[in-house]
N, C-alpha and C. Protein backbone atom coordinates (compact mmCIF):
# COMPACT_ATOMS: atom_id res chain seq x y z
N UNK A 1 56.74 88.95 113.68
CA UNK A 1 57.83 89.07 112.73
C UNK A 1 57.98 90.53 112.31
N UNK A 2 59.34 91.07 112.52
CA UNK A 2 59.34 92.47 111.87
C UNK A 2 59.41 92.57 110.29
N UNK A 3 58.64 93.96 110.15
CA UNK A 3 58.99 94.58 108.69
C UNK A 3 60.33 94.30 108.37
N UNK A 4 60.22 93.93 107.21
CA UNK A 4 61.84 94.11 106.03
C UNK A 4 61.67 95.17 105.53
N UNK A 5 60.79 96.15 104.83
CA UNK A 5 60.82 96.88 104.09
C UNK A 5 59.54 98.11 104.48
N UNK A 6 59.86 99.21 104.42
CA UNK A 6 59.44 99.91 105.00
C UNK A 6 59.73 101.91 104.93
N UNK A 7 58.85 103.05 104.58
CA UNK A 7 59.87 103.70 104.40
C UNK A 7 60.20 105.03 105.45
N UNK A 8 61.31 105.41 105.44
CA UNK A 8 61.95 106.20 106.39
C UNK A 8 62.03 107.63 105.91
N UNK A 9 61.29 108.78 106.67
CA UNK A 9 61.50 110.25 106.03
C UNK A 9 62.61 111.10 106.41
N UNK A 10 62.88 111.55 105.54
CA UNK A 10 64.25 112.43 106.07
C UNK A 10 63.45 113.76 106.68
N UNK A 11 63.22 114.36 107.85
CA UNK A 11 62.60 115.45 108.38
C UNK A 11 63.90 116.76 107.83
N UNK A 12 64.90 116.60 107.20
CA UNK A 12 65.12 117.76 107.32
C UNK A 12 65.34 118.19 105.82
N UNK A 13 64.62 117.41 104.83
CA UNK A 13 64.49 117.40 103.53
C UNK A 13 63.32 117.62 103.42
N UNK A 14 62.17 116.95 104.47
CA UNK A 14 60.83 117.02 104.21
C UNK A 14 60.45 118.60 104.43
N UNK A 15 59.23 118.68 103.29
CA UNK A 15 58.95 120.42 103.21
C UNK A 15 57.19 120.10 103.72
N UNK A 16 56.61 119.03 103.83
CA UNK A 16 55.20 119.02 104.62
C UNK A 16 54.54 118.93 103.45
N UNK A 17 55.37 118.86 102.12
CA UNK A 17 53.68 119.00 100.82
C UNK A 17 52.59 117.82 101.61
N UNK A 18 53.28 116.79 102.13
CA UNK A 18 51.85 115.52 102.35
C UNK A 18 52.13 114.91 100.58
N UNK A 19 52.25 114.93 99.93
CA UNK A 19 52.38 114.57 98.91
C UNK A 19 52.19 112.76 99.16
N UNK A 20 53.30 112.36 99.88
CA UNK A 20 53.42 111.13 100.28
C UNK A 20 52.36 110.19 100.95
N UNK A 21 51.43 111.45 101.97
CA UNK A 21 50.32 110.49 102.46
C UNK A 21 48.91 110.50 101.60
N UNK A 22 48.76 111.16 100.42
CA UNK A 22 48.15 111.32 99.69
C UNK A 22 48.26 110.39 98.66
N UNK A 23 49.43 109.94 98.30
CA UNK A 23 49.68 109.15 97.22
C UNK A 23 49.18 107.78 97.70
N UNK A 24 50.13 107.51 98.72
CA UNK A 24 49.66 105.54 99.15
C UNK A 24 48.06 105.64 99.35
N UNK A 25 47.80 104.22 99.03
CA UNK A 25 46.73 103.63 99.25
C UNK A 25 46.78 102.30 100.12
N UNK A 26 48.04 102.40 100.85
CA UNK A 26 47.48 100.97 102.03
C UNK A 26 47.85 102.23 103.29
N UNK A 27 47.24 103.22 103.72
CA UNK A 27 47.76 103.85 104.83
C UNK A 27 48.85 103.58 105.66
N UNK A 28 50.10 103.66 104.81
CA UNK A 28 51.13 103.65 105.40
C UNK A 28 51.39 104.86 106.27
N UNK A 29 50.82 106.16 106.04
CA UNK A 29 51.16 107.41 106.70
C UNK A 29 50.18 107.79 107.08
N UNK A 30 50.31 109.14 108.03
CA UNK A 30 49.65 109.73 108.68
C UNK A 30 49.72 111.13 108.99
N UNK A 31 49.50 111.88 109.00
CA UNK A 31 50.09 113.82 109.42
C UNK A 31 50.41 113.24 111.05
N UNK A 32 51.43 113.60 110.89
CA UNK A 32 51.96 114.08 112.73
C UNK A 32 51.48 115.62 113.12
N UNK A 33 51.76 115.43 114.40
CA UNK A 33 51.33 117.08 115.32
C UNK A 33 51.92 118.17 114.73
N UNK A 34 53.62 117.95 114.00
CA UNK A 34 54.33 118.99 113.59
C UNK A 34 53.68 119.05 111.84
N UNK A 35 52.91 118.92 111.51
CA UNK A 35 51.97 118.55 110.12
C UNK A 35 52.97 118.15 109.00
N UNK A 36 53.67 117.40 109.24
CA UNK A 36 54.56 116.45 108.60
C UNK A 36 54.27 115.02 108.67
N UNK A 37 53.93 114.62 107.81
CA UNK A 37 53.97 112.62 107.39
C UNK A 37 54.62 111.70 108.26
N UNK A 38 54.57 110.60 108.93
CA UNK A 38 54.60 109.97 109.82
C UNK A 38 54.17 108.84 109.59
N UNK A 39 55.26 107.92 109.21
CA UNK A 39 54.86 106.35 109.38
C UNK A 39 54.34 105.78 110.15
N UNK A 40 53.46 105.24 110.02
CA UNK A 40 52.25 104.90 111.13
C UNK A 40 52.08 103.14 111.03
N UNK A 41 51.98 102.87 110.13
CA UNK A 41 51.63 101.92 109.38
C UNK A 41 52.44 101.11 108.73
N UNK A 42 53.88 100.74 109.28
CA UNK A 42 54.87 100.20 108.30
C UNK A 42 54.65 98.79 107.76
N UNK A 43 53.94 98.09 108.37
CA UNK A 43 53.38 96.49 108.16
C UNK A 43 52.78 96.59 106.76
N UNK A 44 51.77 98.11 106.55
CA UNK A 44 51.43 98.04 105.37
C UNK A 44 51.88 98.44 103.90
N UNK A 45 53.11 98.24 103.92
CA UNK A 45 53.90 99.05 103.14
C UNK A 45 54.24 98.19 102.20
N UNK A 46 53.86 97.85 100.94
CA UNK A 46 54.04 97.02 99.80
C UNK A 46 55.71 97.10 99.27
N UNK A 47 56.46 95.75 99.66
CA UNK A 47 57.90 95.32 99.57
C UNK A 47 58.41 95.90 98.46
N UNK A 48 59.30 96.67 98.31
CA UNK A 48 59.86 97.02 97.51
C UNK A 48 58.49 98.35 96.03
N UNK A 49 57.72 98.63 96.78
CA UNK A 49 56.78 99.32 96.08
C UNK A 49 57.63 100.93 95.42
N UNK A 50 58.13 101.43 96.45
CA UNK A 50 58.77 103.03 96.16
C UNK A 50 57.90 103.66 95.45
N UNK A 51 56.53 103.44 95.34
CA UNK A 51 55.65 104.57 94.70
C UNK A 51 55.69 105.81 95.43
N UNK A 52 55.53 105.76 96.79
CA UNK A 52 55.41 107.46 97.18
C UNK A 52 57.11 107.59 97.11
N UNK A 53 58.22 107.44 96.81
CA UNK A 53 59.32 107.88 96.87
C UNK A 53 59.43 108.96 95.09
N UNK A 54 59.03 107.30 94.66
CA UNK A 54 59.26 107.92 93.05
C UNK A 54 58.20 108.72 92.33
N UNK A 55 56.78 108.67 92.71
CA UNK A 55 55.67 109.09 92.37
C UNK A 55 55.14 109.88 92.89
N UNK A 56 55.76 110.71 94.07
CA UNK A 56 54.76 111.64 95.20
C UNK A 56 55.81 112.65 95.53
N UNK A 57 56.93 112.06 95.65
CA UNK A 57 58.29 113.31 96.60
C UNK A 57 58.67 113.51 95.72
N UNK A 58 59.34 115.05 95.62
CA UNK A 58 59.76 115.93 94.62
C UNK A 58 61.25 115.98 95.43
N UNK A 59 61.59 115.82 96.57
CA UNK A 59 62.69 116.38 97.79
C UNK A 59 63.33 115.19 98.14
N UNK A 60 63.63 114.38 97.38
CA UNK A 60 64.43 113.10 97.97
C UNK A 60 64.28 112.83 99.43
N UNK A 61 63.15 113.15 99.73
CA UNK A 61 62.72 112.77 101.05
C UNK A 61 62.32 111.33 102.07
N UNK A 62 62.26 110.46 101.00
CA UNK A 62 62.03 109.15 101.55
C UNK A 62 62.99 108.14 101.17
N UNK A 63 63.30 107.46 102.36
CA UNK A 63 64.62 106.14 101.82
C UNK A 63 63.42 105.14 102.53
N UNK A 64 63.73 103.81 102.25
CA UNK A 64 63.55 102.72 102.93
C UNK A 64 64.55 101.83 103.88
N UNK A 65 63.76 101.28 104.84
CA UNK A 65 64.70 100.28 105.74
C UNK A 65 64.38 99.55 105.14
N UNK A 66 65.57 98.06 104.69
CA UNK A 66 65.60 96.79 104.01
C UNK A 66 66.29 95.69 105.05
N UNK A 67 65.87 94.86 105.65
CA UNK A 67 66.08 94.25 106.75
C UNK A 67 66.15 92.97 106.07
């Protein structure tokens, strides 16, 4: 069964703080090669949570997919 909810980075808003993979605690993210955050983990992403959106990003950098 796919994710409903899940969140999506804007790369050209994102500035690399990591802010975002620092904040969650179900390892939703990960550093990619370009040392930018990388959803890795979308299964673990608590429905409707938006903590690293509202609590971690300063750059309106994260939206969610709602399926």
């Amino acid at each position: 069964m796919a994710k409903n909810w899940y969140p999506i980075i804007d790369y050209e808003k994102c500035i690399g703080c990591l802010s975002c993979v620092q904040f969650c605690p179900h390892g939703v993210y990960d550093i990619g090669e370009n040392g930018k955050p990388v959803v890795v983990n979308p299964q673990n992403c608590v429905e409707f949570c938006m903590g690293c959106q509202k609590g971690a990003c300063d750059n309106e950098t994260i939206t969610y997919f709602r399926g």
